[in-house]
Protein backbone atom coordinates (compact mmCIF):
# COMPACT_ATOMS: atom_id res chain seq x y z
CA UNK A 1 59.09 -24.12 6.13
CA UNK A 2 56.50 -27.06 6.24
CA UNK A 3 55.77 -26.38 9.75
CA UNK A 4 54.39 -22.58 8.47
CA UNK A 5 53.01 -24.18 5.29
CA UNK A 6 50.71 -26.17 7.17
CA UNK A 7 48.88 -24.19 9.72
CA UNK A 8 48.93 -21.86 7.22
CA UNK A 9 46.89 -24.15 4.89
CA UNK A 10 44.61 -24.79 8.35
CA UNK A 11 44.08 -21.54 8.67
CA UNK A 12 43.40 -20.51 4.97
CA UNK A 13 41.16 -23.84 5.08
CA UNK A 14 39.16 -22.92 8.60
CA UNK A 15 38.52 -19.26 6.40
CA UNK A 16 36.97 -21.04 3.59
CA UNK A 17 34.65 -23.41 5.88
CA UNK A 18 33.49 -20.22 7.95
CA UNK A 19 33.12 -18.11 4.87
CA UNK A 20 30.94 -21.44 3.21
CA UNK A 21 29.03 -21.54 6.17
CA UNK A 22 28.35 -17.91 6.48
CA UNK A 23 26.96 -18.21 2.63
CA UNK A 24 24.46 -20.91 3.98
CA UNK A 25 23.42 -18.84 6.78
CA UNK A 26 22.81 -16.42 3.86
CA UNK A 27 21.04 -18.44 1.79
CA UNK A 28 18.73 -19.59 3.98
CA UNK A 29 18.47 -16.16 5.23
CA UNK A 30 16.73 -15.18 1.98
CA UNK A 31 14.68 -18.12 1.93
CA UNK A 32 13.44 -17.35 4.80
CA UNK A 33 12.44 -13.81 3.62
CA UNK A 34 10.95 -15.16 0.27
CA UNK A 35 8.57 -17.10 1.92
CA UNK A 36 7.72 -14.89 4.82
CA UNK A 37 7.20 -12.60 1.74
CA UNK A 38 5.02 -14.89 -0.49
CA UNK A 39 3.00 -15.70 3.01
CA UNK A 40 2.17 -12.14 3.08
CA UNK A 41 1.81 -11.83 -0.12
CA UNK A 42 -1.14 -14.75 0.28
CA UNK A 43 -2.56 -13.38 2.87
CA UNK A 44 -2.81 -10.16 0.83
CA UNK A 45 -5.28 -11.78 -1.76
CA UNK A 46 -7.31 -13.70 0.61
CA UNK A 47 -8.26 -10.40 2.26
CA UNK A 48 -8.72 -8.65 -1.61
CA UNK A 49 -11.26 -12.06 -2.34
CA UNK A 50 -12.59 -11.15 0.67
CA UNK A 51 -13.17 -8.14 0.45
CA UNK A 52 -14.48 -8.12 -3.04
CA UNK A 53 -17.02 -11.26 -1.83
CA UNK A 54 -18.35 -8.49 0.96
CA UNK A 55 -18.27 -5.89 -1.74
CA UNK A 56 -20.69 -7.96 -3.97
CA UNK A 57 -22.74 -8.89 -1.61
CA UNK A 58 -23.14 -5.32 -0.41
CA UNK A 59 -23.65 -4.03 -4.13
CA UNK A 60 -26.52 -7.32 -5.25
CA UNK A 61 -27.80 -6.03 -1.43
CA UNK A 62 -28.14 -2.27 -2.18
CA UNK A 63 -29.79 -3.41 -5.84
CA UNK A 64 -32.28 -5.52 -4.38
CA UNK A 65 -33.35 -2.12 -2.09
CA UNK A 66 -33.12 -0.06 -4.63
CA UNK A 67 -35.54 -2.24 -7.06
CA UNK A 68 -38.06 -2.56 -4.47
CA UNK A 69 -40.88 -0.89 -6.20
CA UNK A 70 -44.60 -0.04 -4.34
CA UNK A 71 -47.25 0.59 -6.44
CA UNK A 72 -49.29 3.53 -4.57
CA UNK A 73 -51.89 6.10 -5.33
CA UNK A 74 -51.65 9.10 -3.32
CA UNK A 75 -54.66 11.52 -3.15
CA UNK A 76 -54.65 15.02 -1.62
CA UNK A 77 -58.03 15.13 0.15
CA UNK A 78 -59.68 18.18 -0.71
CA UNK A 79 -63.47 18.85 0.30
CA UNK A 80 -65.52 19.15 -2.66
CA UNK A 81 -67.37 22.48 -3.45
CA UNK A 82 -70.11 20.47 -5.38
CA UNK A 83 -70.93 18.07 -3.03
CA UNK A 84 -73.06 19.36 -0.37
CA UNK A 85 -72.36 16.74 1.91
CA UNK A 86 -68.78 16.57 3.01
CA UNK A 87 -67.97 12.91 3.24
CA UNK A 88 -64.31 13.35 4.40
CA UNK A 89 -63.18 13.86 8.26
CA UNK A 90 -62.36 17.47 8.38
CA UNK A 91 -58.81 16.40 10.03
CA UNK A 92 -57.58 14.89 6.72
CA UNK A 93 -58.50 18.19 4.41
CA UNK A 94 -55.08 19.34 2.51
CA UNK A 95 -53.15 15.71 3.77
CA UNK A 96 -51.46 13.61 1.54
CA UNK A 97 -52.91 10.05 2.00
CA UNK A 98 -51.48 7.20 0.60
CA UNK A 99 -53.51 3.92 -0.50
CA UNK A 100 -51.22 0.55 -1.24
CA UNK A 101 -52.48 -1.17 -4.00
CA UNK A 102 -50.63 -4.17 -3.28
């Protein structure tokens, strides 16, 4: 009966070392995926500061068109029934002509 106790015991003690070893594998399994998933997770909010830098700069862009002002007179040239003497080119009669006053 020793004989079977013993190989027994070997074998029962060969289970326990596999099934140990399996839960390392396991472990470090998971570990694995944690920081794969934190990586990602990383790399997901350097593309959102990213994105919101380009967004800002787009926006302070698009404000800065947008307040662009000109100041300019525009005149519809028209000839003038009182004055005699037509001073303006016939061409530009019933044009919209703009002067910058800048």
């Amino acid at each position: 009966m020793m004989v079977r106790y013993r190989p027994r015991l070997r074998e029962r003690e060969e289970e326990e070392e596999e099934e140990e070893e399996e839960e390392e594998e396991e472990e470090e399994e998971e570990e694995e995926e944690e920081e794969e998933e934190e990586e990602e997770e990383e790399e997901e909010e350097e593309k959102e500061e990213e994105n919101k830098m380009i967004n800002t700069t787009l926006k302070r862009k698009r404000s800065m068109k947008e307040n662009r002002t000109f100041n300019l007179d525009a005149t519809v040239i028209t000839r003038d029934d009182d004055d005699d003497e037509a001073s303006y080119d016939p061409r530009w009669l019933g044009k919209l002509v703009f002067f910058n006053d800048t």
